[in-house]
N, C-alpha and C. Protein backbone atom coordinates (compact mmCIF):
# COMPACT_ATOMS: atom_id res chain seq x y z
N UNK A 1 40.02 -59.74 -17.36
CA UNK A 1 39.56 -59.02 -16.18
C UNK A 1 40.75 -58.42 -15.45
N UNK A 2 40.58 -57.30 -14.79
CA UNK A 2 41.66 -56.56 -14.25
C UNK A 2 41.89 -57.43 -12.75
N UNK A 3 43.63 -57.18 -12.59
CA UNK A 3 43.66 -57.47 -10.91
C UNK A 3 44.40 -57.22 -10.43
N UNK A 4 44.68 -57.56 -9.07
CA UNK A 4 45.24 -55.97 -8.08
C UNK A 4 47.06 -56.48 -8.20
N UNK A 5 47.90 -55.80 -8.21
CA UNK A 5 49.32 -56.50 -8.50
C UNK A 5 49.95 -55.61 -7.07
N UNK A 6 50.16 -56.74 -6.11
CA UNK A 6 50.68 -56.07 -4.83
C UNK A 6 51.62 -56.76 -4.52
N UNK A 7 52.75 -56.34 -3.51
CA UNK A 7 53.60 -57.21 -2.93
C UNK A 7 53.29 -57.70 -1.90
N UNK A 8 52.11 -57.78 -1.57
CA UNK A 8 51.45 -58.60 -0.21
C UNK A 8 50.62 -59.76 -0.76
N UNK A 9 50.90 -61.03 -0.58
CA UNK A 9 50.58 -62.26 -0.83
C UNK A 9 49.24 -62.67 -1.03
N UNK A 10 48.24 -61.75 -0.07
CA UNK A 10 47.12 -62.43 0.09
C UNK A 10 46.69 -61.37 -0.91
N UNK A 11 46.78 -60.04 -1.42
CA UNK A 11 46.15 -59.27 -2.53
C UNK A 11 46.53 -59.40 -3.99
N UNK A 12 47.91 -60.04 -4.06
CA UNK A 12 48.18 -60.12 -5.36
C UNK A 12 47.59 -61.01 -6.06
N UNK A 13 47.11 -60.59 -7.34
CA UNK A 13 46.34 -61.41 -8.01
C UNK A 13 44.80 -61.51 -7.96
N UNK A 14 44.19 -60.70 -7.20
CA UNK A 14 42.64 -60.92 -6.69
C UNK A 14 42.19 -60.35 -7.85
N UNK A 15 41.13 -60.84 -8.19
CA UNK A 15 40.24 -60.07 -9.45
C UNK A 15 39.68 -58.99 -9.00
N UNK A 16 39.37 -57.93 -10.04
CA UNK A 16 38.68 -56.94 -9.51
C UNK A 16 37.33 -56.59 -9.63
N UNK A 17 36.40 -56.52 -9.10
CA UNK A 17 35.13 -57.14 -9.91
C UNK A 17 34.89 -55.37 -10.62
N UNK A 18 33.46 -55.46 -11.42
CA UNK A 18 33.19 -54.88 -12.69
C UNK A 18 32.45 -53.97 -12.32
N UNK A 19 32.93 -52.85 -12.26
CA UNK A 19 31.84 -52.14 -11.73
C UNK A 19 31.28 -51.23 -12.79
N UNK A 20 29.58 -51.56 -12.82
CA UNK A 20 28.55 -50.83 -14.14
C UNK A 20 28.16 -49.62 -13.39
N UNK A 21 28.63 -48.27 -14.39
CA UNK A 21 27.74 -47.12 -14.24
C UNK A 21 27.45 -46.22 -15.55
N UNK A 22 27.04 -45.34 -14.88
CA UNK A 22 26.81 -44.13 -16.59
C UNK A 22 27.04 -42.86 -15.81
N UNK A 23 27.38 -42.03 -17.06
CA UNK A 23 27.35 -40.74 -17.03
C UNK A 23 26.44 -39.77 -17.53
N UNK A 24 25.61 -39.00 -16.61
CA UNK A 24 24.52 -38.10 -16.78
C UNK A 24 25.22 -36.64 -17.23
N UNK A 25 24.96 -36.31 -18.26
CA UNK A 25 25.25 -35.13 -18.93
C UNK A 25 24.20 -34.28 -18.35
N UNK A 26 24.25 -33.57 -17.52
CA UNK A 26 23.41 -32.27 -17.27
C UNK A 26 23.70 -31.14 -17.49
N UNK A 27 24.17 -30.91 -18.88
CA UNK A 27 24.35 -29.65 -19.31
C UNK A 27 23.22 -29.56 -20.14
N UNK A 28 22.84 -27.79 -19.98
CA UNK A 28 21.51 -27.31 -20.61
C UNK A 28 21.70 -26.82 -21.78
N UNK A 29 21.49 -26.41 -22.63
CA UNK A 29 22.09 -25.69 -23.81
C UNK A 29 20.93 -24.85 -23.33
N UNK A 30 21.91 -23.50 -23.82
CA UNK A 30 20.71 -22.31 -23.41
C UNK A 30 21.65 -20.78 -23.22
N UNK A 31 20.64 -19.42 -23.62
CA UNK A 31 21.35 -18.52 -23.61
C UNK A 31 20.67 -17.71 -22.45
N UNK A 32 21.58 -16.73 -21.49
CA UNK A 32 21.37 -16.23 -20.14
C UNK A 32 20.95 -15.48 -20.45
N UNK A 33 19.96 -14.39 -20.14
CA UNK A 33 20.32 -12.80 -20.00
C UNK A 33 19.64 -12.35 -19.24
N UNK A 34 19.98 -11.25 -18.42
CA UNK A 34 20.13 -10.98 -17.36
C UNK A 34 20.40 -9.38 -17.62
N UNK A 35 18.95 -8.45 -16.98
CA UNK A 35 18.10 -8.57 -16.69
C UNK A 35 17.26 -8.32 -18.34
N UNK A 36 16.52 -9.29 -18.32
CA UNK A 36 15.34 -9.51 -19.80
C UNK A 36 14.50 -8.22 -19.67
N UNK A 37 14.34 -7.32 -18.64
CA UNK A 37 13.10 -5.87 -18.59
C UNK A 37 14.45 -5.25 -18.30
N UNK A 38 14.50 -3.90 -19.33
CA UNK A 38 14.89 -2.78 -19.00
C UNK A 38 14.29 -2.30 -18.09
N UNK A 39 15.23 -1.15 -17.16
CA UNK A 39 14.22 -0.21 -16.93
C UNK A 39 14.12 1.32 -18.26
N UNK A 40 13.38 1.95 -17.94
CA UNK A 40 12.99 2.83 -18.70
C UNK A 40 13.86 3.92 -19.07
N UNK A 41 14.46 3.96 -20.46
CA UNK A 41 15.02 5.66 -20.76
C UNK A 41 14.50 6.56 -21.21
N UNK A 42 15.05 8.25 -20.52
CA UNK A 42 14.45 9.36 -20.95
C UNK A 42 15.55 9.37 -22.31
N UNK A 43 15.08 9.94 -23.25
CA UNK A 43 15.99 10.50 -24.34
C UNK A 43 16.36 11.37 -24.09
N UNK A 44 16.04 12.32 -23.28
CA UNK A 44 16.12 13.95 -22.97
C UNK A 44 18.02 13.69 -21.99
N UNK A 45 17.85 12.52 -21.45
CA UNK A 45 19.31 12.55 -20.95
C UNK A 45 20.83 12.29 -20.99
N UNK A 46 21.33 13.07 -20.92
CA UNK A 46 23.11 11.83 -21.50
C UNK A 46 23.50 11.19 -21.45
N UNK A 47 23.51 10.69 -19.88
CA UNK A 47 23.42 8.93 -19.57
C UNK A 47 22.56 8.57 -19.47
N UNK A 48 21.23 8.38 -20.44
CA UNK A 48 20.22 7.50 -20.37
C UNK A 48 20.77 6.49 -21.26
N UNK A 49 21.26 5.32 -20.40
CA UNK A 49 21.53 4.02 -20.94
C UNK A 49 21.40 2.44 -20.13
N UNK A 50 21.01 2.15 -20.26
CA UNK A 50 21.00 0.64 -19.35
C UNK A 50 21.99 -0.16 -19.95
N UNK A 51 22.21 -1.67 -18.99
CA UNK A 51 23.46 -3.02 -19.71
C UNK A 51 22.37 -3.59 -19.42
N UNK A 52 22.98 -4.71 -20.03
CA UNK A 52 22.73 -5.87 -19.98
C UNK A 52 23.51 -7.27 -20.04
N UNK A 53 23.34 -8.10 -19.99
CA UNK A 53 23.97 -9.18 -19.85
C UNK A 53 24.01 -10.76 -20.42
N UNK A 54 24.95 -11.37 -21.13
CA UNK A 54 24.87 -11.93 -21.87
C UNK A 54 25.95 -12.90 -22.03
N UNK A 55 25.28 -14.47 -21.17
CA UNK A 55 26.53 -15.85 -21.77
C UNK A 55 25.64 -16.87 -21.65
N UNK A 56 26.61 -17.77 -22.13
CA UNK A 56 25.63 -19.21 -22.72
C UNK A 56 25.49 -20.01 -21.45
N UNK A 57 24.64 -20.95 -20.98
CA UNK A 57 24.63 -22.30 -20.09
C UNK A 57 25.11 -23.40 -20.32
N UNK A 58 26.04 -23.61 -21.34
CA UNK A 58 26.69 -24.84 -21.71
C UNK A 58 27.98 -24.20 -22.65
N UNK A 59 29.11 -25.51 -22.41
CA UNK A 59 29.91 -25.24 -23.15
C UNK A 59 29.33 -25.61 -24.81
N UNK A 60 29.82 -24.83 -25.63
CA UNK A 60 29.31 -25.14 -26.81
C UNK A 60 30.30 -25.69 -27.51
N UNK A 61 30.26 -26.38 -29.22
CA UNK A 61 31.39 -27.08 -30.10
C UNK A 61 31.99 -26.55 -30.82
N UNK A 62 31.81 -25.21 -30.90
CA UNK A 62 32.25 -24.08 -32.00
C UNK A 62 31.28 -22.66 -31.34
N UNK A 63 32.23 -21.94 -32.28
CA UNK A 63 32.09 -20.43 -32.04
C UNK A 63 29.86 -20.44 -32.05
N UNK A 64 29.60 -19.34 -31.13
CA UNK A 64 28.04 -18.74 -31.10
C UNK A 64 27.82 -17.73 -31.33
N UNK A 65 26.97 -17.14 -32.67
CA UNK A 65 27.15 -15.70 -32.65
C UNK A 65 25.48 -15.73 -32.33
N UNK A 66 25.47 -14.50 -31.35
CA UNK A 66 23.80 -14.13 -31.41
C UNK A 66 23.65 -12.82 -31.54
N UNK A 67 23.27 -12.60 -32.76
CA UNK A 67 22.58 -11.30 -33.21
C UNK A 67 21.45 -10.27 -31.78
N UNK A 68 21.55 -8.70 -32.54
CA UNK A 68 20.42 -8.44 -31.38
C UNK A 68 20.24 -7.27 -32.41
N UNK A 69 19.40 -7.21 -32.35
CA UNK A 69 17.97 -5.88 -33.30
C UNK A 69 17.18 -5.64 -32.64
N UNK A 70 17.11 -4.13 -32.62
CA UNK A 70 16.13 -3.45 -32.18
C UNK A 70 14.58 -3.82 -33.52
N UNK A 71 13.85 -4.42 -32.56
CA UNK A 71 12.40 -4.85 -33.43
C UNK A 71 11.72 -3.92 -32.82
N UNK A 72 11.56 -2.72 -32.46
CA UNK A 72 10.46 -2.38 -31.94
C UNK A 72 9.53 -1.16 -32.40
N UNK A 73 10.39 -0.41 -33.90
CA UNK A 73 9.84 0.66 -34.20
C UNK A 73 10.34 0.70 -35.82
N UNK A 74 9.58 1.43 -37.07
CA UNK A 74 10.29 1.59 -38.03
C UNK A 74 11.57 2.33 -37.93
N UNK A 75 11.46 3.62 -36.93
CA UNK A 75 12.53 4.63 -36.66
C UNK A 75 13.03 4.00 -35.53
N UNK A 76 14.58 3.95 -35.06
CA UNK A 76 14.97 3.02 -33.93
C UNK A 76 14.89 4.32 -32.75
N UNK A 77 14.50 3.33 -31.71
CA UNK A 77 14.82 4.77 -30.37
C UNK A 77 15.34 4.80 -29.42
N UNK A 78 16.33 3.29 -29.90
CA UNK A 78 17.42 3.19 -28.57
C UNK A 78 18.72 2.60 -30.09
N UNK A 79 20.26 2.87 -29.48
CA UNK A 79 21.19 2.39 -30.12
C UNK A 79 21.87 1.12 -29.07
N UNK A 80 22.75 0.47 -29.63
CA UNK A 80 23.21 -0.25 -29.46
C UNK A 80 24.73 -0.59 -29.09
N UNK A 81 25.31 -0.85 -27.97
CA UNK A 81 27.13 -1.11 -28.11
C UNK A 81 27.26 -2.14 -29.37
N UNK A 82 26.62 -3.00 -29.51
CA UNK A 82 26.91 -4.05 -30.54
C UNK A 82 26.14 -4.84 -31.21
N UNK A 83 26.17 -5.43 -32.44
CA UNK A 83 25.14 -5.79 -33.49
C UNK A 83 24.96 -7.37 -33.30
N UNK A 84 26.17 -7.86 -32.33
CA UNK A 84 26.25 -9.49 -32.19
C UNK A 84 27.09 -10.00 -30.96
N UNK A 85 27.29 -10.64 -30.90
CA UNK A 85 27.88 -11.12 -30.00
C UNK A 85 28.23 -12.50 -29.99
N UNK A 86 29.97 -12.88 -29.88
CA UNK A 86 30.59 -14.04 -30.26
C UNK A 86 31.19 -15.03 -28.85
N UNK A 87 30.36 -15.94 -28.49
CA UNK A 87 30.97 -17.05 -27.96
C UNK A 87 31.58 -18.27 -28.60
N UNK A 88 32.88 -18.59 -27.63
CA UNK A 88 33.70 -19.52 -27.82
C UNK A 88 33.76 -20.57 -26.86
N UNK A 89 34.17 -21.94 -27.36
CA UNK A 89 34.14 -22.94 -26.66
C UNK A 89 34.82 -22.52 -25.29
N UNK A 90 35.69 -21.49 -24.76
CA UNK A 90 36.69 -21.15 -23.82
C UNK A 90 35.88 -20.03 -23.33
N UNK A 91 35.13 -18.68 -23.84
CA UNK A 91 34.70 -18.05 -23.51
C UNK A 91 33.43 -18.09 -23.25
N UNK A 92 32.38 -18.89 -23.52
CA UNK A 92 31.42 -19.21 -23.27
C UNK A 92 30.73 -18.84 -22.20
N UNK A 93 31.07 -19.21 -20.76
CA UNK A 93 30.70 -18.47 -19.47
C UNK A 93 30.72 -17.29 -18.68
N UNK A 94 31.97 -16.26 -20.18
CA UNK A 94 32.17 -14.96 -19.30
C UNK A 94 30.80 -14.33 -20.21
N UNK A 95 30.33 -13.56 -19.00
CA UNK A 95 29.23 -12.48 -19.64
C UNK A 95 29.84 -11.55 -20.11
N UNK A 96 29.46 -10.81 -21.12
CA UNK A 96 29.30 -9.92 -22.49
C UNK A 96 28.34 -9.12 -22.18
N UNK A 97 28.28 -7.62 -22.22
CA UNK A 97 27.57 -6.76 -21.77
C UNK A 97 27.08 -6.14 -23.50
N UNK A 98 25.90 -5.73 -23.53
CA UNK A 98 25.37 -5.07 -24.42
C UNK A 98 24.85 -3.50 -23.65
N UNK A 99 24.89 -2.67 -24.10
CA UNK A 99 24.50 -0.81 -23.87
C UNK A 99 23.51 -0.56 -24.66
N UNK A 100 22.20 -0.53 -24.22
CA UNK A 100 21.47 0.69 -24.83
C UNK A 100 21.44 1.38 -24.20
N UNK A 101 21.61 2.34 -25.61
CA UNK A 101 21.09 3.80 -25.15
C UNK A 101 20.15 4.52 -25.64
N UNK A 102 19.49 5.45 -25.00
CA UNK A 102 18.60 6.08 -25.68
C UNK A 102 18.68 7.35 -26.71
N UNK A 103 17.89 7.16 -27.67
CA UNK A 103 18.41 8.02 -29.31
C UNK A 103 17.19 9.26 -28.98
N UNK A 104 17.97 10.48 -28.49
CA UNK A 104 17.24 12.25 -28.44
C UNK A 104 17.49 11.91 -30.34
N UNK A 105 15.75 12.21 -30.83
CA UNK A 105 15.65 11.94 -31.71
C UNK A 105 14.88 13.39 -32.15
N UNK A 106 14.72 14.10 -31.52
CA UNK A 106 13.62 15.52 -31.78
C UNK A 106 12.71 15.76 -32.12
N UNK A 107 12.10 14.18 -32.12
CA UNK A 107 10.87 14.47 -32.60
C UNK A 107 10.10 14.27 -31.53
N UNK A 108 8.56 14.03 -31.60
CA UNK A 108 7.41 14.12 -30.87
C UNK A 108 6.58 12.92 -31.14
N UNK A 109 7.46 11.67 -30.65
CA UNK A 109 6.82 10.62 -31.37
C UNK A 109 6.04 10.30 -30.34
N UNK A 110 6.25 10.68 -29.02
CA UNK A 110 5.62 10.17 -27.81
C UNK A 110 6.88 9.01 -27.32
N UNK A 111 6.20 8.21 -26.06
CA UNK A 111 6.45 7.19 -24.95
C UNK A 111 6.93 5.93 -26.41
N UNK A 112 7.83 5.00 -26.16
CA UNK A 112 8.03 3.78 -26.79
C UNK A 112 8.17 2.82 -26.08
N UNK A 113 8.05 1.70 -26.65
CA UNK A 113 8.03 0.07 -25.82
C UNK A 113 9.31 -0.16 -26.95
N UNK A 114 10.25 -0.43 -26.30
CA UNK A 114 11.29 -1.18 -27.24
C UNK A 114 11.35 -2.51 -26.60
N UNK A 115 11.67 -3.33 -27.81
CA UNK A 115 11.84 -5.01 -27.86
C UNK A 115 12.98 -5.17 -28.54
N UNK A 116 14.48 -5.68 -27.53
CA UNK A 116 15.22 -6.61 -28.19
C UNK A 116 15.24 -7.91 -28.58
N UNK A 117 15.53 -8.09 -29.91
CA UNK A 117 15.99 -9.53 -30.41
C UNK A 117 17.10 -9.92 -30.33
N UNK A 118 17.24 -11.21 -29.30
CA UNK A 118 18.41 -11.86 -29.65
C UNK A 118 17.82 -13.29 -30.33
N UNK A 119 18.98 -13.70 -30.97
CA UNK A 119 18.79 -14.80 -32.00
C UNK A 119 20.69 -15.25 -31.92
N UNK A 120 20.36 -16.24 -32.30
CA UNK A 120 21.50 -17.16 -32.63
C UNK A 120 21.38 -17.83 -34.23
N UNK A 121 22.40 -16.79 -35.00
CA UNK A 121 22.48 -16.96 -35.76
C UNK A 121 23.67 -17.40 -37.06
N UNK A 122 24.61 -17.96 -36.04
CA UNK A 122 25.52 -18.48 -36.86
C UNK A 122 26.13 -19.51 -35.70
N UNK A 123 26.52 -20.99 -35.58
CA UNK A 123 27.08 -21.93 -34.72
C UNK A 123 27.49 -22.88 -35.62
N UNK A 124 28.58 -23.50 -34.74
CA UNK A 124 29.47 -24.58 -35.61
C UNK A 124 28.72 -25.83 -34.97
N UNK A 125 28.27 -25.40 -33.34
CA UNK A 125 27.24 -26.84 -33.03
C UNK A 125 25.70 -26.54 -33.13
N UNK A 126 25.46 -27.98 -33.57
CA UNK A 126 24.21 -28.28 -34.22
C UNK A 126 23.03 -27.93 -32.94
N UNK A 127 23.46 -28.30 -31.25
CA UNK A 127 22.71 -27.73 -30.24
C UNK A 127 22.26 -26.57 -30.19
N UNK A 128 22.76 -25.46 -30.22
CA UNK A 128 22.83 -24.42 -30.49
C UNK A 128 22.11 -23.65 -31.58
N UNK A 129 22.01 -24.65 -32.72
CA UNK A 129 21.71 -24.24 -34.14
C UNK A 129 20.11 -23.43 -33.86
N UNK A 130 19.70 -22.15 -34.15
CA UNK A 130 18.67 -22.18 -34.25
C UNK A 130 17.99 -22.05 -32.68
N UNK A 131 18.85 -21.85 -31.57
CA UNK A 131 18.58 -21.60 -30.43
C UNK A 131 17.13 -21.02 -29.83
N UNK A 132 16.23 -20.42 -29.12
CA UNK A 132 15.46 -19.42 -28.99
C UNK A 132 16.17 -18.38 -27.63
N UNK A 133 16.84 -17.39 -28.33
CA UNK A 133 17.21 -16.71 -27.00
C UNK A 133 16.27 -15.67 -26.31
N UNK A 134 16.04 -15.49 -25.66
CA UNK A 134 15.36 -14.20 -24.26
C UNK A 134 15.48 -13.57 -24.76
N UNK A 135 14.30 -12.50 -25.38
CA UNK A 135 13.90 -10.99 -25.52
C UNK A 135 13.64 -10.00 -24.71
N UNK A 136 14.58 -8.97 -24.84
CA UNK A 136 14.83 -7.80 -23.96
C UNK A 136 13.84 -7.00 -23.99
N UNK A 137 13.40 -6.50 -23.29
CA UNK A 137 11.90 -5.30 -23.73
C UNK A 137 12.46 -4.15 -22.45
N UNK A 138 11.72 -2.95 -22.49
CA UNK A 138 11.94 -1.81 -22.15
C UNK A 138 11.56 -0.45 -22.26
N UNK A 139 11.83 0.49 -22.14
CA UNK A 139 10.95 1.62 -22.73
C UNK A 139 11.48 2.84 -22.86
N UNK A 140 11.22 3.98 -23.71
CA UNK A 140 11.71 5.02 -23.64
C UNK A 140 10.97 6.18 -23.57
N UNK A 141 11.57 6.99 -23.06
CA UNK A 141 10.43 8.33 -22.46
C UNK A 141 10.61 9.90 -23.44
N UNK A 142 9.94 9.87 -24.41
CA UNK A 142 10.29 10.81 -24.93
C UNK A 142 10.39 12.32 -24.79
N UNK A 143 10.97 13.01 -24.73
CA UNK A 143 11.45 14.40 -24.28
C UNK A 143 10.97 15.40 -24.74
N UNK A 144 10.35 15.52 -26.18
CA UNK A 144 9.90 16.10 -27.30
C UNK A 144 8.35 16.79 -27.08
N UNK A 145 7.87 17.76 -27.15
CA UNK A 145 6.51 17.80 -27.42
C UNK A 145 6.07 18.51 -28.67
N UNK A 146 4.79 18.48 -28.96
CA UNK A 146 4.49 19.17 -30.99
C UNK A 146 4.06 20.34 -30.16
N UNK A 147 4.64 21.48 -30.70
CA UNK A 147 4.08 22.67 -29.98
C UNK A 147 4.36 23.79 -31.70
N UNK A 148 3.62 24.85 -31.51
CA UNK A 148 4.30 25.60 -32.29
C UNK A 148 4.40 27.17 -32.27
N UNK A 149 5.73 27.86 -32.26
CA UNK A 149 5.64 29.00 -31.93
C UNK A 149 5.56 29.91 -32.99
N UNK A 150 5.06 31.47 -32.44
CA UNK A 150 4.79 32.42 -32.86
C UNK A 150 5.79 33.68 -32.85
N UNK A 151 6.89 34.11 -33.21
CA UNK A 151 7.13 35.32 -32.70
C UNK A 151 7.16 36.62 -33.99
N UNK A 152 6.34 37.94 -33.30
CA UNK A 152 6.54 38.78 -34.05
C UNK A 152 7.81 39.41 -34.69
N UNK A 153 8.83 40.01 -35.68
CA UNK A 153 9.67 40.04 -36.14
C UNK A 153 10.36 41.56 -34.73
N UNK A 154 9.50 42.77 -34.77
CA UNK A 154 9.50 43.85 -34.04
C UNK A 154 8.35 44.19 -32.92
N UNK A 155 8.22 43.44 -32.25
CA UNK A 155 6.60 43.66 -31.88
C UNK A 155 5.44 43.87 -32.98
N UNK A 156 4.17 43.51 -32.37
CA UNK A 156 3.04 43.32 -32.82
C UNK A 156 2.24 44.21 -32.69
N UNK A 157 2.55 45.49 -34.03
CA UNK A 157 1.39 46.69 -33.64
C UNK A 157 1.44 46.98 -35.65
N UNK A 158 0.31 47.01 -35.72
CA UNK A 158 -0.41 47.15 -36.75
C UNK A 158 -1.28 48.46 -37.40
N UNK A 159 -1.81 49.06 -38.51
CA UNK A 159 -2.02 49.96 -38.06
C UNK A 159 -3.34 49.94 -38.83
N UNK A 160 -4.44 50.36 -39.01
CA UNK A 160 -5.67 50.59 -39.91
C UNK A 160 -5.23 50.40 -41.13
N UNK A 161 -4.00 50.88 -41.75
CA UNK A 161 -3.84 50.71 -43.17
C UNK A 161 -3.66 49.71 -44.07
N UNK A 162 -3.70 48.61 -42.64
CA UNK A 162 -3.39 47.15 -43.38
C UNK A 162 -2.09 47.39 -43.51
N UNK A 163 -0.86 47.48 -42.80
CA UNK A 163 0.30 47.82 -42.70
C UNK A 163 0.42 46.21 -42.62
N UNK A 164 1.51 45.53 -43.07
CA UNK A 164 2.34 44.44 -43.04
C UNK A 164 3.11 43.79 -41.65
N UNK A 165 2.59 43.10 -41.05
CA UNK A 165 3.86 43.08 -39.76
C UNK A 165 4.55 41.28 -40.40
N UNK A 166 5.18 41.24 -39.77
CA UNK A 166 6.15 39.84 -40.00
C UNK A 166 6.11 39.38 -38.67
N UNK A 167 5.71 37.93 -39.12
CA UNK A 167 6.04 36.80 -37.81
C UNK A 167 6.37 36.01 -38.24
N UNK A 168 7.63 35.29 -37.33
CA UNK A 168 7.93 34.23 -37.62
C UNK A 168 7.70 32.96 -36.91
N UNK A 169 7.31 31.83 -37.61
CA UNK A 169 6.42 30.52 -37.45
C UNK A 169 7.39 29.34 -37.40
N UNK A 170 7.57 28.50 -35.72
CA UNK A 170 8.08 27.54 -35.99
C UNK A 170 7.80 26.40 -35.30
N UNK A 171 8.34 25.04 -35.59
CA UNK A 171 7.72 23.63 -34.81
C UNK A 171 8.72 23.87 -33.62
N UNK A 172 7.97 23.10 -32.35
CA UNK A 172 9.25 22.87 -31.69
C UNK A 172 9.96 21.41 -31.67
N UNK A 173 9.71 20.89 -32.72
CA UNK A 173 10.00 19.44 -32.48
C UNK A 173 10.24 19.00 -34.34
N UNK A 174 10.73 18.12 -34.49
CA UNK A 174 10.30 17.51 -36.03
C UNK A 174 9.50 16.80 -35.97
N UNK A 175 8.39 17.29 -36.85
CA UNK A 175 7.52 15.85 -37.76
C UNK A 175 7.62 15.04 -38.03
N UNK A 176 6.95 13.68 -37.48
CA UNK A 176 7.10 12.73 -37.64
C UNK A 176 6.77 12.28 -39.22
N UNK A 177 5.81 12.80 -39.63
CA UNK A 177 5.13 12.77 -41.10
C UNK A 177 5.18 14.26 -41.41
N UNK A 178 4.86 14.31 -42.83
CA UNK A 178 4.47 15.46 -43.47
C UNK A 178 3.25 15.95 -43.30
């Protein structure tokens, strides 16, 4: 048993009694992000782009990579600053910004709901392993309409003889399909 070693007579030597406690780990394992709803991009603009935001709630035991994919369309209609994103036992708490932006795509697909995936898909700790991170959702406003024009080559005058005029025929947008 421990005891107190003083140069005062009446403390030296006293036992120290035992004192029982525990330690409560209240760390969460868990990934932040901030804000989970876009707001909405036009494609039609140059800075149509939103951030976002992105760090873990616990220190972790090894490196965290969490993936992010656009799930929301066969054709994508927003891009991305980055395909993943790497926390470290040291970096863990600084936020990491992700950029979408919105993809002027020319076509006429209409209005989109985009949905980001984040996932955690590579960790050295087993907490972490397999995480469920916060899905980003959002929207984009498409710029595009299906229209199609007409213009005569020289003006449009014709004559009884069945004379030939030329016009030329075009989309204002690309087809989404054939």
């Amino acid at each position: 048993n421990p005891s107190v070693a003083s140069m005062a007579v009446n403390y030296d030597g006293l036992a120290v009694p035992a004192i029982n406690g525990m330690n409560v780990d209240d760390d969460r394992i868990g990934v932040l992000i901030d804000p989970t709803r876009l707001p909405q991009l036009d494609e039609g603009m140059a800075a149509a782009e939103v951030r976002y935001s992105v760090k873990l709630s616990s220190q972790p035991l090894g490196d965290v990579i969490i993936q992010i994919e656009d799930a929301s369309a066969d054709r994508p209609e927003v891009q991305l600053s980055t395909a993943a994103l790497t926390f470290t036992s040291s970096s863990w708490k600084d936020l990491q910004q992700v950029t979408v932006k919105a993809i002027d795509d020319m076509e006429a697909d209409g209005d989109s709901h985009v949905t980001l995936i984040n996932k955690v898909v590579s960790t050295a700790d087993p907490s972490y392993d397999g995480f469920p991170a916060p899905i980003v959702t959002g929207g984009v406003l498409d710029n595009d309409a299906a229209a199609v024009t007409c213009t005569p080559r020289a003006g449009l005058i014709t004559e009884e003889t069945l004379a030939a005029a030329e016009i030329f025929v075009a989309l204002s947008s690309q087809p989404v399909d054939d």
